[in-house]
N, C-alpha and C. Protein backbone atom coordinates (compact mmCIF):
# COMPACT_ATOMS: atom_id res chain seq x y z
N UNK A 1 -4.51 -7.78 -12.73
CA UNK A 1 -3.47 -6.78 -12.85
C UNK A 1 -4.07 -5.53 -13.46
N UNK A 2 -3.68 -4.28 -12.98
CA UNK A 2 -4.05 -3.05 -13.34
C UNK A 2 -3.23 -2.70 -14.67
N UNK A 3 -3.85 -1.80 -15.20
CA UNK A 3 -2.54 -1.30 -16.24
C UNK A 3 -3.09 0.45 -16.23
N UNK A 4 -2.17 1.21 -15.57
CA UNK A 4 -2.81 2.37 -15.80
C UNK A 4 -1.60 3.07 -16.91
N UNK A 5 -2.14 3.78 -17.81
CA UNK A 5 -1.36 4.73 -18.78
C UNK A 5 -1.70 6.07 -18.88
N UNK A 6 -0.62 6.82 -19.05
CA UNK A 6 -1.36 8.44 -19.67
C UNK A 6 -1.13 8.65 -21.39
N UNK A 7 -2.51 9.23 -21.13
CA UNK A 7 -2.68 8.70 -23.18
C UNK A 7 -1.95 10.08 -23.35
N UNK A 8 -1.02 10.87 -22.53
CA UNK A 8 0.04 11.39 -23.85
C UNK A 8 1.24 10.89 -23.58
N UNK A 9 1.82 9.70 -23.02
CA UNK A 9 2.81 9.10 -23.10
C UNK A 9 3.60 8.78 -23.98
N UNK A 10 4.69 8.99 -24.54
CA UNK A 10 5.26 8.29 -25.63
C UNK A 10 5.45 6.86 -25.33
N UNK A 11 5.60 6.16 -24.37
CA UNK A 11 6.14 5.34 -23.71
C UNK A 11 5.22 4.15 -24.09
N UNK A 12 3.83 4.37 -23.83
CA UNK A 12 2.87 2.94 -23.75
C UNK A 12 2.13 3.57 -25.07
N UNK A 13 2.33 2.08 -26.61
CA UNK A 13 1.44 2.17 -27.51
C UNK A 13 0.65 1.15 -27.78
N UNK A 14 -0.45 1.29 -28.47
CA UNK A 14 -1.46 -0.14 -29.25
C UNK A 14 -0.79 -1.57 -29.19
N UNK A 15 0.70 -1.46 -29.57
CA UNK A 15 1.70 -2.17 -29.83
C UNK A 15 1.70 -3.01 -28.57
N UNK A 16 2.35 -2.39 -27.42
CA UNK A 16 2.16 -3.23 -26.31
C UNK A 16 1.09 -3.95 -25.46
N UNK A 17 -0.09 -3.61 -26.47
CA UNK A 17 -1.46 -4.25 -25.56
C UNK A 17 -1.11 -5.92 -26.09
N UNK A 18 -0.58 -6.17 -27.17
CA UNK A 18 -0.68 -7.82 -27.01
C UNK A 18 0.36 -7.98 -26.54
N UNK A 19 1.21 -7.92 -26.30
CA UNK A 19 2.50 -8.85 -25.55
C UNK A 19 2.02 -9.01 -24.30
N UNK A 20 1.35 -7.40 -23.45
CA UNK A 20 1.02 -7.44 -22.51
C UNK A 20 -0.38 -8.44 -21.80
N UNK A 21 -0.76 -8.77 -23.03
CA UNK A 21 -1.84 -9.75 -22.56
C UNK A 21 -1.46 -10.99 -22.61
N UNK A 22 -0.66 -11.24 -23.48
CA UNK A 22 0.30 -12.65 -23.61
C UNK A 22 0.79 -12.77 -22.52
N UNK A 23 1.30 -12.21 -21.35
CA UNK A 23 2.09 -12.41 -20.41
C UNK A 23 0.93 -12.24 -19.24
N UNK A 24 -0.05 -10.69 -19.46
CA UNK A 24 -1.03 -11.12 -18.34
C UNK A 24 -2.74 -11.34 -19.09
N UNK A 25 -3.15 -12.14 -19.19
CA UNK A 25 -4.26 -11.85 -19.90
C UNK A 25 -5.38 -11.44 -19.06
N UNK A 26 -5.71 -11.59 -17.99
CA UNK A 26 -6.36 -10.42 -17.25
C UNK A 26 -6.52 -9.13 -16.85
N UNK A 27 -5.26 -8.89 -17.98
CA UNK A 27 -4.96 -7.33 -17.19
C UNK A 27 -6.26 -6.33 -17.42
N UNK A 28 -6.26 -5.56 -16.72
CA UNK A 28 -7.33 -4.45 -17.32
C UNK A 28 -6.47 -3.03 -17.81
N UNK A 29 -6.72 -2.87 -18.38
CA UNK A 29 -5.87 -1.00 -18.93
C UNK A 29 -6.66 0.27 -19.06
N UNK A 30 -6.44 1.05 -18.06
CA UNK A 30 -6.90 1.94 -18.15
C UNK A 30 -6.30 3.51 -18.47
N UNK A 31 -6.50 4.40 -19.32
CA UNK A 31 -5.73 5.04 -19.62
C UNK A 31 -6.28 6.54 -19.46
N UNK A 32 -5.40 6.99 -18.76
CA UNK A 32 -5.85 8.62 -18.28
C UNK A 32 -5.19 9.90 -18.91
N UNK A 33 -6.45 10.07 -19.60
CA UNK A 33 -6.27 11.48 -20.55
C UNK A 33 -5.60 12.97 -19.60
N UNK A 34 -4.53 13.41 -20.60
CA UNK A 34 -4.36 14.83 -20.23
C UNK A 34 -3.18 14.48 -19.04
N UNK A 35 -2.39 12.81 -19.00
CA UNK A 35 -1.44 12.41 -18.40
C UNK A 35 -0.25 11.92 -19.08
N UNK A 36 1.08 11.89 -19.04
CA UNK A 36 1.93 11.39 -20.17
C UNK A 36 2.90 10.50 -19.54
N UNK A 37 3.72 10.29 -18.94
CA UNK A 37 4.46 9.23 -18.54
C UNK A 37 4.49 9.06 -16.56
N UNK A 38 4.03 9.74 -16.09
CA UNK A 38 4.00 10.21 -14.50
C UNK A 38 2.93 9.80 -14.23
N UNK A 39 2.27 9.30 -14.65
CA UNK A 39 0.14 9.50 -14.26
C UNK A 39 0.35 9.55 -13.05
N UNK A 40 0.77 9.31 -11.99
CA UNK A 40 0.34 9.42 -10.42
C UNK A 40 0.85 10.76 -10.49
N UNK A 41 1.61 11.18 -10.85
CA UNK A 41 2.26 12.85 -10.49
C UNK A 41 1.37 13.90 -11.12
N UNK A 42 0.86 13.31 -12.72
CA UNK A 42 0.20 14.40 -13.27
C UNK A 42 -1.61 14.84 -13.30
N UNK A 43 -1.84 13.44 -13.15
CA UNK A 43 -3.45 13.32 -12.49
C UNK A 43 -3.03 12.61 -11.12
N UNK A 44 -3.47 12.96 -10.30
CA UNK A 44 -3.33 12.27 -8.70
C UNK A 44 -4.45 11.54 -8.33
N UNK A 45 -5.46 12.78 -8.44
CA UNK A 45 -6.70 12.08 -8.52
C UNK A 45 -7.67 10.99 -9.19
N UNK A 46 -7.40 11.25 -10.21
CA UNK A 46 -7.49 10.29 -11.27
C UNK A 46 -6.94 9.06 -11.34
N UNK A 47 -5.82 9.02 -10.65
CA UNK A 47 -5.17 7.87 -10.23
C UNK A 47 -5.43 6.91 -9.06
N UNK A 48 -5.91 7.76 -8.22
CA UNK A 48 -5.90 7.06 -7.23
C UNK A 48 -7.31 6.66 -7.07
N UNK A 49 -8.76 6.97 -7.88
CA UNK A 49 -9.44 7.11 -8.14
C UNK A 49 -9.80 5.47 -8.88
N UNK A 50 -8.75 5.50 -9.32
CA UNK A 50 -9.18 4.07 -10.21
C UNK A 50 -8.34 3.24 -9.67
N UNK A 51 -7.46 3.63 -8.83
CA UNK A 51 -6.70 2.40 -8.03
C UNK A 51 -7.84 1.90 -7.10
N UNK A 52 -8.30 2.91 -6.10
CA UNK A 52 -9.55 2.11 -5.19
C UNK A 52 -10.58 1.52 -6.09
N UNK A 53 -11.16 2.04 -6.82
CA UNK A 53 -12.12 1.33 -7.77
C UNK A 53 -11.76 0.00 -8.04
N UNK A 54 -10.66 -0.35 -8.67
CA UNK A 54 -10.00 -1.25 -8.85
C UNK A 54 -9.71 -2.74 -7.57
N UNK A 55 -9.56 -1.79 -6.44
CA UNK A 55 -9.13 -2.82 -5.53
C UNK A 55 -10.75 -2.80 -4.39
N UNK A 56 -11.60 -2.21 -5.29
CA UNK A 56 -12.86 -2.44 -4.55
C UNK A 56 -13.62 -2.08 -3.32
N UNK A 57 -12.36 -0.55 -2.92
CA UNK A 57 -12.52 0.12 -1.54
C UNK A 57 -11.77 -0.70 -0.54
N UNK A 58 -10.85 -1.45 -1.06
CA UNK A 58 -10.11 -2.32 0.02
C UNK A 58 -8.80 -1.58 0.28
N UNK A 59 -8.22 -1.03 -0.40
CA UNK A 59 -7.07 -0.01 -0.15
C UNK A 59 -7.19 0.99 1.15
N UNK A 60 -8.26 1.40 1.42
CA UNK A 60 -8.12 1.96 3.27
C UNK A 60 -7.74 1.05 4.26
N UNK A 61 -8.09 -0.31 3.98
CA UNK A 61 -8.19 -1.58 4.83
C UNK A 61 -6.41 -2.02 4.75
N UNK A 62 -5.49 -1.47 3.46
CA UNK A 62 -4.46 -2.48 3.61
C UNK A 62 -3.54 -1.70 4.48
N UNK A 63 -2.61 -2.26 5.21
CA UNK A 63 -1.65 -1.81 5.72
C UNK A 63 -0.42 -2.67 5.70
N UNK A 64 0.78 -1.25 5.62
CA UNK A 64 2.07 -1.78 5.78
C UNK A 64 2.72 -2.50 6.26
């Protein structure tokens, strides 16, 4: 499981990294500076950037 955040979010803190591992403990979290609660709206690139990274260049391959 991905976890992407924007580190000026009020929304996602320190606080929620253990529950969130209690429930997924694989998750990975990655958190994108100079983004606050939108990250796909406010970095695009950045987002989508670590979504393919993430899914290993397999995201051109998936379809609807």
């Amino acid at each position: 499981m991905l976890w992407i955040a924007g580190g000026e979010s009020p929304y996602i803190t320190e606080a929620h990294e253990g529950p969130m591992r209690a429930l997924f403990p694989r998750t990975v979290q990655v958190t994108l500076k100079g983004a606050g609660h939108w990250v796909h709206s406010e970095q695009p690139e950045a987002f989508t950037a670590t979504l393919r990274h993430f899914l290993g260049g397999r995201a051109a391959t998936v379809r609807a």
